[in-house]
C-alpha atoms as a PDB file:
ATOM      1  CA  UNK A   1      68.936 171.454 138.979  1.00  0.00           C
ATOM      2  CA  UNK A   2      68.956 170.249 142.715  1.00  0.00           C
ATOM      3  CA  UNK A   3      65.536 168.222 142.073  1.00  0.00           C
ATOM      4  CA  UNK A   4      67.026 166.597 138.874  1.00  0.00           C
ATOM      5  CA  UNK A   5      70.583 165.767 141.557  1.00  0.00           C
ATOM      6  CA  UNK A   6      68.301 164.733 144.880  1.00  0.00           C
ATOM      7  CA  UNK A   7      66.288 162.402 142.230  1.00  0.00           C
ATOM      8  CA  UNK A   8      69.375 160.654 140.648  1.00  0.00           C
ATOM      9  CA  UNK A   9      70.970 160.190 144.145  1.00  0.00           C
ATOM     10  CA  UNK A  10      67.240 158.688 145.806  1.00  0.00           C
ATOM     11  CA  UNK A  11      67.316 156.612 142.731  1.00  0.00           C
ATOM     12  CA  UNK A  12      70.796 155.391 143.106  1.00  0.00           C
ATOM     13  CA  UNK A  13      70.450 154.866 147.013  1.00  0.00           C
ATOM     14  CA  UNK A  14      66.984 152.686 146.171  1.00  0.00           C
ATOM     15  CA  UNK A  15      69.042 150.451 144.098  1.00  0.00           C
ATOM     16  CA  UNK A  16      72.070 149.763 145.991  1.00  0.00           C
ATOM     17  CA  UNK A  17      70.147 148.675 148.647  1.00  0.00           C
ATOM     18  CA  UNK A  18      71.685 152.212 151.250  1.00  0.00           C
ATOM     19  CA  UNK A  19      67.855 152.810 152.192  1.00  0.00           C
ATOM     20  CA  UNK A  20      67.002 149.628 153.764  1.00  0.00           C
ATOM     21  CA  UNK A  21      70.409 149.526 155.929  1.00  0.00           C
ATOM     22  CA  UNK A  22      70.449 149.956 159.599  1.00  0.00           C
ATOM     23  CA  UNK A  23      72.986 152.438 159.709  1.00  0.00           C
ATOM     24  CA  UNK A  24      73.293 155.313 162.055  1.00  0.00           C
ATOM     25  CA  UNK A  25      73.290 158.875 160.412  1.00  0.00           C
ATOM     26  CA  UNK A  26      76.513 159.771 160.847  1.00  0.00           C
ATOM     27  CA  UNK A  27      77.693 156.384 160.258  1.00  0.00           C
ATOM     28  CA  UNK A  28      76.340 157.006 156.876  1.00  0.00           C
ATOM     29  CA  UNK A  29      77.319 160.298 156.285  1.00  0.00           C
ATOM     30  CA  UNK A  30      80.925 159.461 157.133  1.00  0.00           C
ATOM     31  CA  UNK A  31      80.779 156.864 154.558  1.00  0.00           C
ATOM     32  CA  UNK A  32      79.371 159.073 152.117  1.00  0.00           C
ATOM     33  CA  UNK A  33      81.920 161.783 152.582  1.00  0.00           C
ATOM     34  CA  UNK A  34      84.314 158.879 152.284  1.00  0.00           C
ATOM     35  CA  UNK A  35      83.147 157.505 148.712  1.00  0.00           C
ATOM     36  CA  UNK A  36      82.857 161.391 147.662  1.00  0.00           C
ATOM     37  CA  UNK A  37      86.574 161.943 148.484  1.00  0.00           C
ATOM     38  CA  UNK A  38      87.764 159.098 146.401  1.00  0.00           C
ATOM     39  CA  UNK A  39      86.330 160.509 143.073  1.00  0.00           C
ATOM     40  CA  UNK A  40      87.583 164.237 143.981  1.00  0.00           C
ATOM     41  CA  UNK A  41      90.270 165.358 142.240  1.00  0.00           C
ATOM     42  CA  UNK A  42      92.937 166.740 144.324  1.00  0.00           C
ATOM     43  CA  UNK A  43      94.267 170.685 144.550  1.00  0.00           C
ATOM     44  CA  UNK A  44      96.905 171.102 142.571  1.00  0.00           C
ATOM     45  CA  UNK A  45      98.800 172.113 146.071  1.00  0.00           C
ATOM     46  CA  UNK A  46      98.053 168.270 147.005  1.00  0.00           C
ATOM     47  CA  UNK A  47      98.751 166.687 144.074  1.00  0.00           C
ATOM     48  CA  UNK A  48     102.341 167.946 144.609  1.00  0.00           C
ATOM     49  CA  UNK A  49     102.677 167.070 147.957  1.00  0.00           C
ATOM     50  CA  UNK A  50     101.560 163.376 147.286  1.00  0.00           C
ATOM     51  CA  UNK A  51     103.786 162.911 144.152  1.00  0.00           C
ATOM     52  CA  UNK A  52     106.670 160.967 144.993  1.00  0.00           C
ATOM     53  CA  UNK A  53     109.960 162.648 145.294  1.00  0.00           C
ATOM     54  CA  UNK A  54     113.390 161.425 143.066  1.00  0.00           C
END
């Protein structure tokens, strides 16, 4: 299961172009972590939180 998951991401990272950027590590990790978050869905403790209040 993690070959099949490191092979779709190297193949996805090829394509866009991510592998021939000069971009620091953490740089890129931090953007990573950043992408990751905004397909997350939320706790159910946050989702509350962040719904708007009437």
């Amino acid at each position: 299961m993690l070959k099949k998951q490191s092979e779709r991401v190297a193949k996805l990272v090829m394509e866009s172009g991510l592998a021939e950027l000069d971009i620091d590590e953490s740089e890129l990790a931090k953007a990573l972590n950043d992408l990751a978050a905004r397909f997350q869905k939320p706790a159910a403790s946050q989702a509350h939180a962040a719904a708007p209040q009437n």
